[in-house]
N, C-alpha and C. Protein backbone atom coordinates (compact mmCIF):
# COMPACT_ATOMS: atom_id res chain seq x y z
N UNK A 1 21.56 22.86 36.78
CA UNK A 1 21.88 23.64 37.97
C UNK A 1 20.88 24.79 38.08
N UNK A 2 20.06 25.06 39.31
CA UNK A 2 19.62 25.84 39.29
C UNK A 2 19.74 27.42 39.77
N UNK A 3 19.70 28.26 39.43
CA UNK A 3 20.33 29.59 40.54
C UNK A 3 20.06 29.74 41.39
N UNK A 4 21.41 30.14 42.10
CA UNK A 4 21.57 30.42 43.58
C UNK A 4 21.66 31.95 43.61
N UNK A 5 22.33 32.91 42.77
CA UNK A 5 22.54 34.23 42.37
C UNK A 5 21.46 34.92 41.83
N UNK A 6 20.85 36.25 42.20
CA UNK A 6 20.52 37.03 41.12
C UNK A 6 21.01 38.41 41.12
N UNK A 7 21.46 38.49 39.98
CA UNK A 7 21.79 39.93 39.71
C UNK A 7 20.53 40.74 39.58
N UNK A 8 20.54 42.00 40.57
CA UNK A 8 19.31 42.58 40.48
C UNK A 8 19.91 43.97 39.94
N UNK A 9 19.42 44.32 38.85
CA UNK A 9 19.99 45.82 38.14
C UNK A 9 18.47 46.44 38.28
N UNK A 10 19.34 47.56 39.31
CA UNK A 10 18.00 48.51 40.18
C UNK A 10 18.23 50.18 38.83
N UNK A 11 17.27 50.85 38.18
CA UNK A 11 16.38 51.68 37.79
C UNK A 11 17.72 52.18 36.84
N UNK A 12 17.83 51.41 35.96
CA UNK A 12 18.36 51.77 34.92
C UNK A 12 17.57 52.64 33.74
N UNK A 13 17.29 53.80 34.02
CA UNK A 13 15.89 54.13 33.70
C UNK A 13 16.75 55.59 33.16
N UNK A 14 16.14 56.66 32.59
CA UNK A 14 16.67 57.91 31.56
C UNK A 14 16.08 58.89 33.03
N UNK A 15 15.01 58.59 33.40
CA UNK A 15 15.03 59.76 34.87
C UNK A 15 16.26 59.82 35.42
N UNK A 16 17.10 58.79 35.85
CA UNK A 16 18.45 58.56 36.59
C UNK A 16 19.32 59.05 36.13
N UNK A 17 19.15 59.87 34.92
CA UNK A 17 20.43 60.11 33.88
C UNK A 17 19.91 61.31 33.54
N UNK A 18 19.14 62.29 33.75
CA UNK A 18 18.36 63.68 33.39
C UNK A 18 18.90 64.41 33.01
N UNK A 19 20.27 64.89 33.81
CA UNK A 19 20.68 65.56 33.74
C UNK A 19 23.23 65.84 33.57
N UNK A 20 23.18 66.82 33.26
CA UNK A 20 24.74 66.51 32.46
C UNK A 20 25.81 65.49 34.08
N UNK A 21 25.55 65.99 35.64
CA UNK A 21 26.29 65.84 36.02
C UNK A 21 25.65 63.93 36.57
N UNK A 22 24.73 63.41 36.25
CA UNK A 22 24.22 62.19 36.61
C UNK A 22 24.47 61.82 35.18
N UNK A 23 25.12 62.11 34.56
CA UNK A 23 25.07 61.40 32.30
C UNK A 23 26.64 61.02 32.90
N UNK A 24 27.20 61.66 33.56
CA UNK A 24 28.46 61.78 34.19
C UNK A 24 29.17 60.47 33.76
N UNK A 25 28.81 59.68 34.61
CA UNK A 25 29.82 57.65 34.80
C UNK A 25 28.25 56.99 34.19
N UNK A 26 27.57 57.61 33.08
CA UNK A 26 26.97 56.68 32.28
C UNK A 26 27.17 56.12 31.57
N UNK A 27 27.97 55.93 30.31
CA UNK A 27 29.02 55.22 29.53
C UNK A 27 29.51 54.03 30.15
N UNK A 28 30.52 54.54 31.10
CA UNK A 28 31.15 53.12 31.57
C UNK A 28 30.27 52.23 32.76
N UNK A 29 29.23 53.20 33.20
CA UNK A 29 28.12 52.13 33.97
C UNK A 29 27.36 51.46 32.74
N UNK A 30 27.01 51.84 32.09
CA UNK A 30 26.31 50.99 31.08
C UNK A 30 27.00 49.40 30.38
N UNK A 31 28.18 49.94 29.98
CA UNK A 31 29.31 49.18 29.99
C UNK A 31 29.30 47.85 30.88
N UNK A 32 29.87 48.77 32.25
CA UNK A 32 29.83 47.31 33.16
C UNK A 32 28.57 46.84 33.60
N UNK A 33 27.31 46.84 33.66
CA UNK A 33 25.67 46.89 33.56
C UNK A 33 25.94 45.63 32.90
N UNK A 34 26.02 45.89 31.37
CA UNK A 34 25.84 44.87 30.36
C UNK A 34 27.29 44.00 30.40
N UNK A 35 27.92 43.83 30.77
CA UNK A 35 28.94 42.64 30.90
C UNK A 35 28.71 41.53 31.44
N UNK A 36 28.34 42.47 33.46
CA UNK A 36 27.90 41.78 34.06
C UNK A 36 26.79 40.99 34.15
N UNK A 37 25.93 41.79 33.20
CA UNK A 37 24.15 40.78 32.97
C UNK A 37 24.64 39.99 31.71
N UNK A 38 25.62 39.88 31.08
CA UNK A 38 25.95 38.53 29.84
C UNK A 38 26.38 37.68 30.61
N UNK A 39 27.35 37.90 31.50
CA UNK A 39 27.70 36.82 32.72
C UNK A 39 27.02 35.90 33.25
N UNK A 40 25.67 36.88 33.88
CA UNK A 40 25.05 36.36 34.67
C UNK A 40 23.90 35.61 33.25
N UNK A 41 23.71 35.70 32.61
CA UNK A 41 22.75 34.77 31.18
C UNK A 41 23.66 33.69 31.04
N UNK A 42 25.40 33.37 30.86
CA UNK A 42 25.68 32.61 30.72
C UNK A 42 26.24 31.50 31.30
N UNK A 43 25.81 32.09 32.61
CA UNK A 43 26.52 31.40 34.01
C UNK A 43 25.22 30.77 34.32
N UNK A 44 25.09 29.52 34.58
CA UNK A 44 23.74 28.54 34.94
C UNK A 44 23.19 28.61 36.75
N UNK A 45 24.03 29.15 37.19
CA UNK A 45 24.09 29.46 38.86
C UNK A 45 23.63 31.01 38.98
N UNK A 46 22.85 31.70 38.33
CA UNK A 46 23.01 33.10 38.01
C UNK A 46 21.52 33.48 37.34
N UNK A 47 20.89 34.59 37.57
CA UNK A 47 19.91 35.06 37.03
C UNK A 47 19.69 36.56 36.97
N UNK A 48 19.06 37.05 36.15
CA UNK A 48 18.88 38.50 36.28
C UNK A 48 17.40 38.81 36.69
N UNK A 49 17.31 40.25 37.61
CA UNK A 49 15.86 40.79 37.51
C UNK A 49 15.81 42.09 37.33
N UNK A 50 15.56 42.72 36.36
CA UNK A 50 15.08 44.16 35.94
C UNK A 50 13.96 44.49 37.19
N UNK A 51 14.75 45.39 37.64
CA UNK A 51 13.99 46.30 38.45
C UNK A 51 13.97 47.86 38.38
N UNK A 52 12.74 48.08 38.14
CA UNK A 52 12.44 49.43 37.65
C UNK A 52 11.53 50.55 38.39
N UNK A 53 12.04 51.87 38.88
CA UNK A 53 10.85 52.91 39.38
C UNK A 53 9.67 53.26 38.24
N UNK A 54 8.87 53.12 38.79
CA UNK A 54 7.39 53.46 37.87
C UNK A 54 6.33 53.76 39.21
N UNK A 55 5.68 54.89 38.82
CA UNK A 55 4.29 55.75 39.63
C UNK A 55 3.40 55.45 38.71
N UNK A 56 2.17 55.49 39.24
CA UNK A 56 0.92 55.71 38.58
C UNK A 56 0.90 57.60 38.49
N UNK A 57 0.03 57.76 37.45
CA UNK A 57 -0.15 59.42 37.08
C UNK A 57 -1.23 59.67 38.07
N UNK A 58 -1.83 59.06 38.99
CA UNK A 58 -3.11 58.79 39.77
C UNK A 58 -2.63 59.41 40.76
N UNK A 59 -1.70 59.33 41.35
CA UNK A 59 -0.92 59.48 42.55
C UNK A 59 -0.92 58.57 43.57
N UNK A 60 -1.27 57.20 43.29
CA UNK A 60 -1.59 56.41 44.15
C UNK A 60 -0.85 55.59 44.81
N UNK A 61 0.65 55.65 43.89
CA UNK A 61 1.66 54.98 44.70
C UNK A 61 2.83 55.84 44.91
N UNK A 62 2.59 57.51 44.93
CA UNK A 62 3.88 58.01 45.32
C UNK A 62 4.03 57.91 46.29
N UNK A 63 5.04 58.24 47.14
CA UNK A 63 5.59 58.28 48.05
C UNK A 63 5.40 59.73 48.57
N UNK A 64 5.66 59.60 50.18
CA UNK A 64 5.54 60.65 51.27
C UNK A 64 5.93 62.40 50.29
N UNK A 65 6.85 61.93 50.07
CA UNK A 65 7.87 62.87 49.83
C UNK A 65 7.58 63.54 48.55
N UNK A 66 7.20 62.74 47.17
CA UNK A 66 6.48 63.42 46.12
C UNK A 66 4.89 64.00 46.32
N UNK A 67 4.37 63.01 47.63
CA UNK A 67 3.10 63.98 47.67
C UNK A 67 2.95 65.31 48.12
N UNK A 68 4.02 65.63 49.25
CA UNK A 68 4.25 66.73 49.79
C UNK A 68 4.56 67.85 49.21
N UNK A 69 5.72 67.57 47.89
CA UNK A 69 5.98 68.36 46.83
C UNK A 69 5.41 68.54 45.95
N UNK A 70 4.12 67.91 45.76
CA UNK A 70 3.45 67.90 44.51
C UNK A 70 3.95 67.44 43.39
N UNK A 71 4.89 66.84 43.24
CA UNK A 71 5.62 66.51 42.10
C UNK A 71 6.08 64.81 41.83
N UNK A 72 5.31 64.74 40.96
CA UNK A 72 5.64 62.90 40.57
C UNK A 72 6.64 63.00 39.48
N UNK A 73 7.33 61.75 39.17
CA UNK A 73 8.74 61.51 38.67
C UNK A 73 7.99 60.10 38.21
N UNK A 74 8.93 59.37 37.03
CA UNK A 74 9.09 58.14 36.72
C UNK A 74 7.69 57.89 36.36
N UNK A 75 6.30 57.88 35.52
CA UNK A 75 5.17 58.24 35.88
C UNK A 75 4.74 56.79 34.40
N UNK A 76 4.13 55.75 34.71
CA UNK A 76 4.44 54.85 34.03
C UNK A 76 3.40 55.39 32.54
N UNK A 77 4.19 54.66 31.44
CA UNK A 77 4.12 55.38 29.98
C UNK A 77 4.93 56.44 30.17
N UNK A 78 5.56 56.79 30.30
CA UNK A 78 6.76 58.49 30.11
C UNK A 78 8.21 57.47 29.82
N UNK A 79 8.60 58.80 28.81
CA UNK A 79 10.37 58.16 28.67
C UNK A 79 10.95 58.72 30.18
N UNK A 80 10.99 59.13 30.87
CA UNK A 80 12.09 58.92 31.86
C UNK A 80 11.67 57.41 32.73
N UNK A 81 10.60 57.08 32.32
CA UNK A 81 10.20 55.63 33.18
C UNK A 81 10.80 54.58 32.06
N UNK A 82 11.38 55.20 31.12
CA UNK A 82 11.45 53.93 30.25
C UNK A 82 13.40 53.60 30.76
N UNK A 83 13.51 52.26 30.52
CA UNK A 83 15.29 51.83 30.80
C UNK A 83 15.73 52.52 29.71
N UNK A 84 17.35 52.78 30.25
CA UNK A 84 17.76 53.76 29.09
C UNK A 84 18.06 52.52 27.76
N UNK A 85 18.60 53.27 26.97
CA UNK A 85 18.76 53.05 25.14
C UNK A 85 20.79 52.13 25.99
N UNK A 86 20.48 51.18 25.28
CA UNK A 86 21.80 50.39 25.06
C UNK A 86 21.89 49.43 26.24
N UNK A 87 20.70 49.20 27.18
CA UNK A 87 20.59 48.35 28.14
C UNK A 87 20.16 47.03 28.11
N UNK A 88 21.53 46.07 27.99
CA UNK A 88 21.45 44.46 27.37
C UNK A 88 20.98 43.68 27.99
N UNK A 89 19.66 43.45 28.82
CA UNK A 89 19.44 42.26 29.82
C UNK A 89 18.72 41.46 28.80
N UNK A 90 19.62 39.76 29.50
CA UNK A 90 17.96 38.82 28.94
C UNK A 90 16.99 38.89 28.54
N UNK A 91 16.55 39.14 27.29
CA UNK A 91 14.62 38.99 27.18
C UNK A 91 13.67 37.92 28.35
N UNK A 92 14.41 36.91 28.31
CA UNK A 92 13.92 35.83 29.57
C UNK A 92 14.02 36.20 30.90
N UNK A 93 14.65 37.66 31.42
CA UNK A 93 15.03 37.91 32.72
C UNK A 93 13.46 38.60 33.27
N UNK A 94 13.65 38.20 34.41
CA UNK A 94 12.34 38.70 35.78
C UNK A 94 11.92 40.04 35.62
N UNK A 95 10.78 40.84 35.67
CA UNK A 95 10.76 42.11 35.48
C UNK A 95 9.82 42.65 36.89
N UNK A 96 10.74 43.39 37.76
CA UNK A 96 9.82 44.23 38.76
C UNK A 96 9.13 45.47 38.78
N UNK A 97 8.27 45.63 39.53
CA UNK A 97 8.25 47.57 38.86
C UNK A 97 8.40 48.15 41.15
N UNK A 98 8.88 48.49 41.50
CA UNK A 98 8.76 49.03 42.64
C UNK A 98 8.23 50.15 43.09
N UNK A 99 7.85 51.17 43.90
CA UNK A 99 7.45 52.05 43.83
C UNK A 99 7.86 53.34 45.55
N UNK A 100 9.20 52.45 45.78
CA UNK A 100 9.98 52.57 47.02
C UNK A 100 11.64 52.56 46.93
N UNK A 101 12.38 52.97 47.45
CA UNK A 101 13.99 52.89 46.96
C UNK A 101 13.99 51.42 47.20
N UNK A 102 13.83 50.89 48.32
CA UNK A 102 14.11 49.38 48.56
C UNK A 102 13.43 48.68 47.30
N UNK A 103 14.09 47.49 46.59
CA UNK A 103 13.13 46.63 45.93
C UNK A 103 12.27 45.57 46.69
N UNK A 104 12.75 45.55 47.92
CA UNK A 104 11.39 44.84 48.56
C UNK A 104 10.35 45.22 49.41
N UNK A 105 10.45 46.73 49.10
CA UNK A 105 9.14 46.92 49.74
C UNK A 105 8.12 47.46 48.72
N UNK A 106 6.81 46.75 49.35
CA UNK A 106 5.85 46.55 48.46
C UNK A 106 6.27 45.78 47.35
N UNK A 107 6.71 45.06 47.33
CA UNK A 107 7.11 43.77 46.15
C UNK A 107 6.92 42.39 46.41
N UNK A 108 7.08 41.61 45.24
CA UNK A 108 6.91 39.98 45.73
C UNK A 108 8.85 39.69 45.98
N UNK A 109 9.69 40.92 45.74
CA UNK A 109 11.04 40.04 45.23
C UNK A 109 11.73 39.44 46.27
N UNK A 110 10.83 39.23 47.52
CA UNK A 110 11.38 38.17 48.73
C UNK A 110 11.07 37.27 48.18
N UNK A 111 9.66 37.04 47.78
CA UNK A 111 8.95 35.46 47.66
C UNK A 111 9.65 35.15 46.65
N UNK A 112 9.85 35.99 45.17
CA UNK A 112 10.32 35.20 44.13
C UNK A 112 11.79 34.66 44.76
N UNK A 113 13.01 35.51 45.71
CA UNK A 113 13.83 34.79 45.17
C UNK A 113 13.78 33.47 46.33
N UNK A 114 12.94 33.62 47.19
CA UNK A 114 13.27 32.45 47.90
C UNK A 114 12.69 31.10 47.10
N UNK A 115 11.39 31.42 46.49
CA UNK A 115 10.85 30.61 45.33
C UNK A 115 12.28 29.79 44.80
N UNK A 116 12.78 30.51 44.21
CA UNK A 116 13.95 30.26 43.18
C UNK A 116 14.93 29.59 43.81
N UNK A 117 14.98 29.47 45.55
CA UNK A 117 16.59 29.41 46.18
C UNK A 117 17.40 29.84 46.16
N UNK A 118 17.39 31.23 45.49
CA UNK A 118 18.64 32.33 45.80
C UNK A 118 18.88 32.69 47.18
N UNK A 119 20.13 32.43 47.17
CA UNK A 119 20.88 32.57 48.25
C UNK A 119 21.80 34.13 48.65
N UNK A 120 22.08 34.37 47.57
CA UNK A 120 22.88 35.34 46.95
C UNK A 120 22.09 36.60 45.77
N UNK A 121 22.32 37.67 46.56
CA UNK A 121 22.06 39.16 45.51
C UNK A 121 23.52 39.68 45.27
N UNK A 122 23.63 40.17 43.98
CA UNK A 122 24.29 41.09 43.60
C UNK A 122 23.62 42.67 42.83
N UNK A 123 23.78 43.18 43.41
CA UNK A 123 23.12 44.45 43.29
C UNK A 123 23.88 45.76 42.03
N UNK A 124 23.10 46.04 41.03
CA UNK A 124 23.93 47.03 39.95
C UNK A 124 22.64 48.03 39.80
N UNK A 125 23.35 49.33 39.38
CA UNK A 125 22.27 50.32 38.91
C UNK A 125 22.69 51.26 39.76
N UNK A 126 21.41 51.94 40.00
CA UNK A 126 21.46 53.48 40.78
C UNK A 126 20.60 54.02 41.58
N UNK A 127 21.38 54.24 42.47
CA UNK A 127 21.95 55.60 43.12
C UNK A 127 22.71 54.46 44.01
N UNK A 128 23.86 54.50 44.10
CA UNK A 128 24.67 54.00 45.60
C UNK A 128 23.98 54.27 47.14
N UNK A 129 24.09 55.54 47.12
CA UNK A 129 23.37 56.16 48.02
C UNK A 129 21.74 55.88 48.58
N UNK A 130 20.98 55.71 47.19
CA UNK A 130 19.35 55.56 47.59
C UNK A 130 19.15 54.10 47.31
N UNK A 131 18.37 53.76 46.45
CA UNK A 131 17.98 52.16 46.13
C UNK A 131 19.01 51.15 46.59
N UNK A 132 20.24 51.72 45.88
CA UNK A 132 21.02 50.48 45.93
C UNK A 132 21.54 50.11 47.74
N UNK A 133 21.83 50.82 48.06
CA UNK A 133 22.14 51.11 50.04
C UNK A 133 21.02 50.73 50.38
N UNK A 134 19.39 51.15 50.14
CA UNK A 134 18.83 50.60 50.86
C UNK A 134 18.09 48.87 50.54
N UNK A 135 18.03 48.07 49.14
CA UNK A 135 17.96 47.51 48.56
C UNK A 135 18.93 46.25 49.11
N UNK A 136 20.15 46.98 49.19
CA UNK A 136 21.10 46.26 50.35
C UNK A 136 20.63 45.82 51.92
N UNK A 137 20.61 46.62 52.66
CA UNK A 137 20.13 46.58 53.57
C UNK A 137 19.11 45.87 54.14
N UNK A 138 18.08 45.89 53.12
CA UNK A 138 16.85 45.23 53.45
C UNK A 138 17.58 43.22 53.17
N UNK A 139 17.78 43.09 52.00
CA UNK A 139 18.52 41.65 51.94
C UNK A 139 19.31 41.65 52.58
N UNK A 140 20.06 42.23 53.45
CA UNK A 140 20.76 42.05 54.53
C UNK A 140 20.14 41.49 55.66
N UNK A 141 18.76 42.23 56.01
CA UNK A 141 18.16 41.57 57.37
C UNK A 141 16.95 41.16 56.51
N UNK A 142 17.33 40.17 55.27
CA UNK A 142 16.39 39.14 55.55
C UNK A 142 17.23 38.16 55.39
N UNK A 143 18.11 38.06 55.43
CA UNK A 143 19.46 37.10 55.25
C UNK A 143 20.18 36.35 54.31
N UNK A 144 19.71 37.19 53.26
CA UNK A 144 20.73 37.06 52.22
C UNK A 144 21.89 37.33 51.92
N UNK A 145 22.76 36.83 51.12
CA UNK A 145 23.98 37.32 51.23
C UNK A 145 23.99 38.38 50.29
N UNK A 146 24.79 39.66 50.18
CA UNK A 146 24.97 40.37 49.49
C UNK A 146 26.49 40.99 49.17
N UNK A 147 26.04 41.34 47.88
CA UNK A 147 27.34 41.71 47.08
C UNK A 147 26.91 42.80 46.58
N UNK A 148 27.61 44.41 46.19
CA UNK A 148 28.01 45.12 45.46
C UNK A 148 28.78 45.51 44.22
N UNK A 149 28.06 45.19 43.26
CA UNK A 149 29.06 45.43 41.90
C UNK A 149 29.67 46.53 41.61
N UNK A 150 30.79 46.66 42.05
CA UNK A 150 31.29 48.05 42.51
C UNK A 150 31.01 49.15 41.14
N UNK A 151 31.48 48.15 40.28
CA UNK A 151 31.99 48.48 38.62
C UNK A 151 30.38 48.85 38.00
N UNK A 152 29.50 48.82 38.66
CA UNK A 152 28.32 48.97 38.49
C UNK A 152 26.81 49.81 39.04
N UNK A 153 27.52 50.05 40.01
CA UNK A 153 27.03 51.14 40.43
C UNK A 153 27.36 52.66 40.73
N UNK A 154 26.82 53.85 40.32
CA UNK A 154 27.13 54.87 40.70
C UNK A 154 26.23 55.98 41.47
N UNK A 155 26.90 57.43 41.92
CA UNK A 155 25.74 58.46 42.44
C UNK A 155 26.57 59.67 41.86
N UNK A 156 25.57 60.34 42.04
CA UNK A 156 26.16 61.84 41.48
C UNK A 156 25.92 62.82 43.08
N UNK A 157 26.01 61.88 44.11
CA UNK A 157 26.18 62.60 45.36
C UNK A 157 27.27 61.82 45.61
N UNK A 158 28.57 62.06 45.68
CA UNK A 158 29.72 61.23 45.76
C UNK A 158 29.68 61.33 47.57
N UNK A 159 29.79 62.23 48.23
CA UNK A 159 29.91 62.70 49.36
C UNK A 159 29.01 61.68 50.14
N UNK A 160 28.05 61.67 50.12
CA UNK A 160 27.10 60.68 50.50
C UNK A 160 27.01 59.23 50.35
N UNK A 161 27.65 59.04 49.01
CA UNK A 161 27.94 57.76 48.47
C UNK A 161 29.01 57.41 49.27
N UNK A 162 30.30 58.04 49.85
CA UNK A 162 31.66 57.10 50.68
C UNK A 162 31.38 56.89 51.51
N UNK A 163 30.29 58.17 51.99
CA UNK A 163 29.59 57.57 53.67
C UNK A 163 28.90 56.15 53.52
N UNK A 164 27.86 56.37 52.88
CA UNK A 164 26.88 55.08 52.43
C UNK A 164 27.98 53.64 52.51
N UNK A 165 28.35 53.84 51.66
CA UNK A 165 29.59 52.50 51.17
C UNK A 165 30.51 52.02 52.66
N UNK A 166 30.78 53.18 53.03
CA UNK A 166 31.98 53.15 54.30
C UNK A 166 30.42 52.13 55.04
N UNK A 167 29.34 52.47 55.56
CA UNK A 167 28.44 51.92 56.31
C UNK A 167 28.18 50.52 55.74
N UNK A 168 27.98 50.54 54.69
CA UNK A 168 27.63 49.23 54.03
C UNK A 168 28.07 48.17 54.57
N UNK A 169 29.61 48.85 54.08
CA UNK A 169 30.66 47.61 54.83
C UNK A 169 30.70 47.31 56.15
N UNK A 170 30.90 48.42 56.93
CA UNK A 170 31.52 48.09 58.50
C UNK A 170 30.40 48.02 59.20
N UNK A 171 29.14 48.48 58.84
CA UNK A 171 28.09 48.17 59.63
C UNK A 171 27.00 46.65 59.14
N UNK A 172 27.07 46.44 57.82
CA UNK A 172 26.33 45.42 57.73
C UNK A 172 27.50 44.52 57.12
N UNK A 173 28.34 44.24 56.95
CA UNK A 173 29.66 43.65 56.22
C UNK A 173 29.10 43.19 54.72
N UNK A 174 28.77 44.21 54.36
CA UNK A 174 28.09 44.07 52.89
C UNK A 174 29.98 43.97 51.89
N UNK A 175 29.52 43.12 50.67
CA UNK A 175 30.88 42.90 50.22
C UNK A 175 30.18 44.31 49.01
N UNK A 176 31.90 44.58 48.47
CA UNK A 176 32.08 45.26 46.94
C UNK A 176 32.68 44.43 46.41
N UNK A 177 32.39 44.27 45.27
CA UNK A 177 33.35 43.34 44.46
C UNK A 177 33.13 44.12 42.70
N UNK A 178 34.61 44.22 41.85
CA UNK A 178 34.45 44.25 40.81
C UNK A 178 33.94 43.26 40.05
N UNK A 179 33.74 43.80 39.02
CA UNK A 179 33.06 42.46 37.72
C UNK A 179 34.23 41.18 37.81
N UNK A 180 35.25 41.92 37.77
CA UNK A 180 36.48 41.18 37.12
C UNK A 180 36.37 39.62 38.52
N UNK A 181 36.29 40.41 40.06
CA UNK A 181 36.11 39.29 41.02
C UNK A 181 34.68 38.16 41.06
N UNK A 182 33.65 39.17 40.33
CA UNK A 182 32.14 38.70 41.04
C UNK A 182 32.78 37.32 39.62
N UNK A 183 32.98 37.73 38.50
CA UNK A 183 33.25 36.51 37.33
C UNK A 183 34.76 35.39 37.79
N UNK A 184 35.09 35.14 38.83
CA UNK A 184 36.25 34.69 38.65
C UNK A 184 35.38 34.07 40.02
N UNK A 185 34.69 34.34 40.93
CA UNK A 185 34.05 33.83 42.22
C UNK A 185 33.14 32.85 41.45
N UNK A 186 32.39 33.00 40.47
CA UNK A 186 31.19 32.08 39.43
C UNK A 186 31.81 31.31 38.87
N UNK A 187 33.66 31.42 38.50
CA UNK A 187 34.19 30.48 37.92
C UNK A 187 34.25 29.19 39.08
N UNK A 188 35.43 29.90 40.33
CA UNK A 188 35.74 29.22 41.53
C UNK A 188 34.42 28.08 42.24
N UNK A 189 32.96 28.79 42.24
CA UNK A 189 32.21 27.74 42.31
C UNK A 189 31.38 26.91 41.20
N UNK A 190 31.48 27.31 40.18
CA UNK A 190 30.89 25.99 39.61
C UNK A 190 32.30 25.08 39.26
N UNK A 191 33.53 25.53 39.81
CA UNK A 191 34.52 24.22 39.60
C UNK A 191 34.85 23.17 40.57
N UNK A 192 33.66 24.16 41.98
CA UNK A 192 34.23 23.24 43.73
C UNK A 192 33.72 22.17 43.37
């Protein structure tokens, strides 16, 4: 069977975690992170892709917004570019580096997953609000189906995050689903 799913775990990275009130729902995101990527390794309909923020120290791929400020983040070789400590993906899983909140811009990860026949994203990591909302969005209008691992994503802008989420849903009918549903939906189809 080949995959139709990929779990894409967006910037699980120690920049994302800097500081005490973003260390916040790190524990139990890490937690559900790594459940859901054993799932997806042992489920044959299912794949993972590490996707990660990384800049050049050059300045050549920041963005609008760090050039203006003068200030680069995530800067590849630096520990805040590195995934944090206790993060279980596949050694065999896909590795992106992006350099945009969306993972498909400026990326191949349209071509790979259509390559592959994924039909289906499920989206984990961080920020609700930034990557993951817009990461959504974009596989939304390219017509993929998408899912939210609820149990898996967080923001330390909560305020922003119910808005985000409230939109997700009613404007693009993006699903949430816990681990407990996204694993019991992987059961339901490889038994149709």
């Amino acid at each position: 069977m080949n995959p139709t799913t990929a779990l894409l775990v967006l910037d699980m990275q120690n920049y994302f975690f800097n500081t005490p009130q973003k260390r916040e729902a790190f524990p139990g995101l890490l937690q559900s992170v790594n459940e859901l990527a054993a799932h997806a390794t042992n489920h044959p309909a299912w794949c993972t892709i590490n996707i990660s923020s990384v800049h050049k120290a050059d300045r050549s791929t920041w963005s609008r917004n760090m050039l203006q400020h003068d200030g680069g983040c995530l800067i590849e070789g630096t520990e805040e570019a590195e995934s944090v400590a206790g993060l279980e993906l596949d050694a065999a899983c896909t590795v992106f580096v992006k350099t945009r909140h969306s993972a498909f811009v400026r990326t191949e990860l349209e071509k790979t997953l259509r390559d592959r026949g994924i039909e289906r994203i499920v989206l984990a990591g961080v920020y609700t609000h930034g990557c993951i909302a817009l990461t959504a969005i974009d596989a939304w209008s390219l017509d993929f189906e998408v899912i939210v691992a609820s149990d898996c994503v967080t923001s330390h802008r909560t305020d922003i995050a119910i808005f985000v989420i409230e939109r997700l849903r009613n404007m693009f009918n993006i699903e949430f689903m816990t681990n407990a549903e996204l694993c019991n939906l992987a059961k339901l189809e490889q038994h149709a």
